[in-house]
Protein backbone atom coordinates (compact mmCIF):
# COMPACT_ATOMS: atom_id res chain seq x y z
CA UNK A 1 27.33 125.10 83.11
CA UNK A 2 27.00 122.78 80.13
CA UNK A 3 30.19 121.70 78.64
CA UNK A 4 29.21 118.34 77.23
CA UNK A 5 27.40 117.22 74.46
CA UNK A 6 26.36 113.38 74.39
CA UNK A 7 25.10 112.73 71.02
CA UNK A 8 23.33 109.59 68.92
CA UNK A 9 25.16 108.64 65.42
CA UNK A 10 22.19 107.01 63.19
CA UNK A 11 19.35 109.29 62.15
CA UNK A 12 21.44 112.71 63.61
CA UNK A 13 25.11 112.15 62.36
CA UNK A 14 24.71 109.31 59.88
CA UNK A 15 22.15 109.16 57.49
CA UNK A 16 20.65 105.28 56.03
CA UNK A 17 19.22 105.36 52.56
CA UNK A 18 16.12 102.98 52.30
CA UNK A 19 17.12 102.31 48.93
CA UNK A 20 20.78 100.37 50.41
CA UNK A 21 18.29 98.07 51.63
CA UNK A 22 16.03 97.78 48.66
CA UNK A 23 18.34 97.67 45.91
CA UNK A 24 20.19 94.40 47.54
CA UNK A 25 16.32 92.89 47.87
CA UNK A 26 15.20 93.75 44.78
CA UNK A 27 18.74 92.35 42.85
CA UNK A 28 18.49 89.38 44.93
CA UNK A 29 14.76 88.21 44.96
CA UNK A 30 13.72 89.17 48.62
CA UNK A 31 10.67 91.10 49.33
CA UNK A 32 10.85 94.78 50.26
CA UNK A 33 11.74 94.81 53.84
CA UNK A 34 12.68 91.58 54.74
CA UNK A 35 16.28 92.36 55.74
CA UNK A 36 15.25 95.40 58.15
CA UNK A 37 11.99 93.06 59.82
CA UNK A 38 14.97 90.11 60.47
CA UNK A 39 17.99 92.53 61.04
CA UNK A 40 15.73 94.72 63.51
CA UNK A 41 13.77 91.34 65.31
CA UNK A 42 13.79 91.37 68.81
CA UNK A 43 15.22 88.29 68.29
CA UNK A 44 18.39 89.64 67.03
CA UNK A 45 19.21 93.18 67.39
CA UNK A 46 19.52 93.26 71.24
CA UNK A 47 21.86 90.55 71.19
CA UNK A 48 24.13 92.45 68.79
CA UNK A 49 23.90 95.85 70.15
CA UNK A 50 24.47 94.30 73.66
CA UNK A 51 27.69 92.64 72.62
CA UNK A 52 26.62 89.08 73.32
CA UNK A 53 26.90 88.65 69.84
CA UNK A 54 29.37 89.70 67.13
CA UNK A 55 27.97 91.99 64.10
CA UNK A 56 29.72 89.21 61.77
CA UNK A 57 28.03 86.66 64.05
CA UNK A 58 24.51 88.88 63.67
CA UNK A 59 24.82 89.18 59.74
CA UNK A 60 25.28 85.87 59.42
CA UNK A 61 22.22 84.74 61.83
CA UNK A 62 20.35 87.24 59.43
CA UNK A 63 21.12 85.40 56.40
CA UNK A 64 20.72 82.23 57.69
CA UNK A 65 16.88 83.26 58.71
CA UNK A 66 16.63 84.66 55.22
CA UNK A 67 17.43 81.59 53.33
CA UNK A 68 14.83 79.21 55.36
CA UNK A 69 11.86 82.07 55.05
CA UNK A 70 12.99 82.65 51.27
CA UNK A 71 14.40 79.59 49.73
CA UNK A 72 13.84 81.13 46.66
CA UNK A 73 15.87 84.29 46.86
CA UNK A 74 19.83 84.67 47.17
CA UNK A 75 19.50 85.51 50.46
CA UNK A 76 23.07 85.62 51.53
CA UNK A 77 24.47 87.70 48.45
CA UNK A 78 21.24 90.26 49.62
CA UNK A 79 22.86 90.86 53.17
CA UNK A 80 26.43 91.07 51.64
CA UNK A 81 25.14 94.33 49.51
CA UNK A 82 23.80 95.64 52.07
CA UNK A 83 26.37 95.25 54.37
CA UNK A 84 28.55 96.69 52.23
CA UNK A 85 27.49 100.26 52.61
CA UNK A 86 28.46 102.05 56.06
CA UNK A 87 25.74 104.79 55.77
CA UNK A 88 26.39 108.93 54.94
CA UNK A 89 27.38 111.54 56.81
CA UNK A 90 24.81 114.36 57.46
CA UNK A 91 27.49 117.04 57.11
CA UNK A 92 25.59 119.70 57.79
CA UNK A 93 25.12 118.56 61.34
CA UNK A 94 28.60 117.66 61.39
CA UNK A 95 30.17 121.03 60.84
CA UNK A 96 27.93 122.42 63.45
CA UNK A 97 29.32 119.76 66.10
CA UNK A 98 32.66 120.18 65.30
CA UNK A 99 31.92 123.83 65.67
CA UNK A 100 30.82 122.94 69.09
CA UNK A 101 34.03 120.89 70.07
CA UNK A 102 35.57 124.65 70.49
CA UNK A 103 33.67 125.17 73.38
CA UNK A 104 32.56 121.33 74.87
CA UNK A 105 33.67 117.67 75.11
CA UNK A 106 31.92 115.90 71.99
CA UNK A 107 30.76 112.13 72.98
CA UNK A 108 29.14 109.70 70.84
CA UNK A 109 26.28 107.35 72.39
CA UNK A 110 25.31 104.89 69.82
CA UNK A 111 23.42 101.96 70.08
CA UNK A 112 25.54 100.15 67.73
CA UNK A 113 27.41 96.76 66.84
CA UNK A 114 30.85 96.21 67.19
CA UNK A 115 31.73 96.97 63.58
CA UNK A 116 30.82 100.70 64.81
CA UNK A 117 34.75 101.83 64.80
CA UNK A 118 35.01 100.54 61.19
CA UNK A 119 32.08 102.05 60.11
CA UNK A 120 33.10 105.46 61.89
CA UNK A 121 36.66 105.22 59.94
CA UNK A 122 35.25 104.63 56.53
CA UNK A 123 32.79 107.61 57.18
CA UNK A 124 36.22 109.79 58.21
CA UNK A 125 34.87 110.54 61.37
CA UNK A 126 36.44 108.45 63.84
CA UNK A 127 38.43 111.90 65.10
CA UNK A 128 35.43 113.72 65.43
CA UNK A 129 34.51 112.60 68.94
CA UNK A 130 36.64 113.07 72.29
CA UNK A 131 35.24 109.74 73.67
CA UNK A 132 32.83 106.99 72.12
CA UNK A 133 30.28 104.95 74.11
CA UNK A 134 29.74 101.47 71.67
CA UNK A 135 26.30 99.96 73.60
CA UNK A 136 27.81 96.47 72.13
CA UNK A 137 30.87 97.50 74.26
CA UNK A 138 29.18 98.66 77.54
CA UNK A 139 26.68 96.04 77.73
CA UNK A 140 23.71 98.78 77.85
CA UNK A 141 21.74 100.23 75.30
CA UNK A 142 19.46 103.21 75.29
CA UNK A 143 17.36 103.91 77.16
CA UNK A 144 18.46 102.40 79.91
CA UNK A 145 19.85 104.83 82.57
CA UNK A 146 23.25 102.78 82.92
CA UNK A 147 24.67 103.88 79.41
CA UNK A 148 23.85 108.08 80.27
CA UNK A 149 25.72 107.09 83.56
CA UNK A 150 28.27 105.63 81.54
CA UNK A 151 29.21 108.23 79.26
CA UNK A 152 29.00 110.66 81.59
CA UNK A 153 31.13 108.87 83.78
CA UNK A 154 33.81 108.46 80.84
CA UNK A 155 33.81 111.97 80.25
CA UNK A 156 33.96 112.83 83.74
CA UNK A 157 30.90 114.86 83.94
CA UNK A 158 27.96 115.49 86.11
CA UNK A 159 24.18 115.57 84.48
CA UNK A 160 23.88 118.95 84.90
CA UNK A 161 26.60 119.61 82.67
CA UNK A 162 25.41 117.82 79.78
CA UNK A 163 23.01 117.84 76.83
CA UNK A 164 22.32 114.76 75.17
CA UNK A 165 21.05 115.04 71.30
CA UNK A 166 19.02 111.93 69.63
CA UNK A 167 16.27 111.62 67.36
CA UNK A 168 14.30 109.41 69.10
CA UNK A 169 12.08 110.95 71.63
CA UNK A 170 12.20 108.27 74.08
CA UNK A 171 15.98 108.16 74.79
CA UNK A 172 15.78 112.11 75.24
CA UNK A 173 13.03 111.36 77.53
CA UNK A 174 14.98 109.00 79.75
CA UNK A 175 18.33 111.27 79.57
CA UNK A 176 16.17 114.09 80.82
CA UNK A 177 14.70 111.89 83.81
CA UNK A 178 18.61 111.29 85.30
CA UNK A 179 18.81 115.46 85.28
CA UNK A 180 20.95 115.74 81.62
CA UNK A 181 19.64 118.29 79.23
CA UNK A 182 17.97 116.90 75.96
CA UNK A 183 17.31 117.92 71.93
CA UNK A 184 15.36 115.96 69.95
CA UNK A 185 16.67 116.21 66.81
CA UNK A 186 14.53 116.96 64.07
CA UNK A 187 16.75 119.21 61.93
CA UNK A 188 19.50 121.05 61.10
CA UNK A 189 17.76 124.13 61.90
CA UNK A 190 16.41 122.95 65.53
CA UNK A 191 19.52 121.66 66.38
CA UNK A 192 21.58 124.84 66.06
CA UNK A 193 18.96 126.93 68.28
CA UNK A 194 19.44 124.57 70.79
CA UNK A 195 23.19 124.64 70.80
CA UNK A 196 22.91 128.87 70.43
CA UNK A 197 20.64 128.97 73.03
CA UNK A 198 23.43 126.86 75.81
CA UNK A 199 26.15 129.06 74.33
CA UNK A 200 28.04 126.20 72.52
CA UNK A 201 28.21 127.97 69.44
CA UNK A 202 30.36 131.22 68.62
């Protein structure tokens, strides 16, 4: 029986605005897209969603690479907007998980820095999940099999008795490989046939 539901924050739970982004490179002299392309390097983000490095630490590395590619632009008051903002809350989803959390254990599975709990407070959701799996805090990120292990050892539960929701295809992919039902979300819509279907909602 499913009882579980392991589910991804960004792009299912918590919506980004591309215009966060643009409005700090646009007010600061940066072309479009240059904090996402250094932010999201492979330089940088698996050292900060691995934990080897802080997300202070990473935001600051960011900047830094900003300021020598764009001398021009105000490179480090661009990364301060746009840290500033700690996303949205698709609420719509939302309601339909915490609907769920009658019936199942809700988990989150981010791949995320270590300013997730902060950013999980300021969106008022920090109470919504019965466990949290940080990748900066487990030292593996999807889609590596160790972090499904991981969260379903921490909420004490065999693959069999878990789905495991994310928007990106891949990670579904490799949950589904290790035996753990998977939804790749697309939609509000999707999402609650899914969770009618396996009897989590009423």
């Amino acid at each position: 029986m499913t009882n579980v539901i392991l589910t991804d924050l960004d792009g299912v739970i918590r919506i980004w605005s591309p215009e966060i982004h643009l409005k700090a490179e646009r007010a600061t002299g940066l072309p479009e897209g240059a904090i996402l392309g250094t932010a999201f390097s492979d330089d940088l983000l698996p050292l900060v969603i691995t934990g080897q490095i802080s997300d202070d630490e990473w935001r600051r590395r960011i900047a830094d690479l900003l300021c020598k590619d764009f001398p021009e632009a105000n490179a480090e008051r661009a990364v301060e907007l746009w840290s500033a903002s700690p996303g949205e809350v698709n609420s719509e989803v939302l309601e339909i998980l915490r609907t769920c959390r009658k019936k199942a254990q809700l988990a989150l599975i981010s791949n995320a820095t270590s300013r997730l709990p902060s950013d999980l407070r300021r969106l008022g959701i920090a109470e919504d999940f019965d466990y949290i799996i940080n990748s900066s805090e487990v030292g593996f990120t999807k889609p590596d099999p160790n972090i499904y292990f991981t969260a379903l050892d921490t909420v004490g539960a065999t693959p069999d008795q878990a789905l495991f929701i994310d928007d990106n295809a891949g990670h579904v992919a490799a949950a589904t490989r290790l035996g753990i039902a998977g939804h790749t979300y697309a939609g509000s819509d999707g999402l609650r046939q899914k969770l009618n279907h396996l009897r989590f909602l009423p």
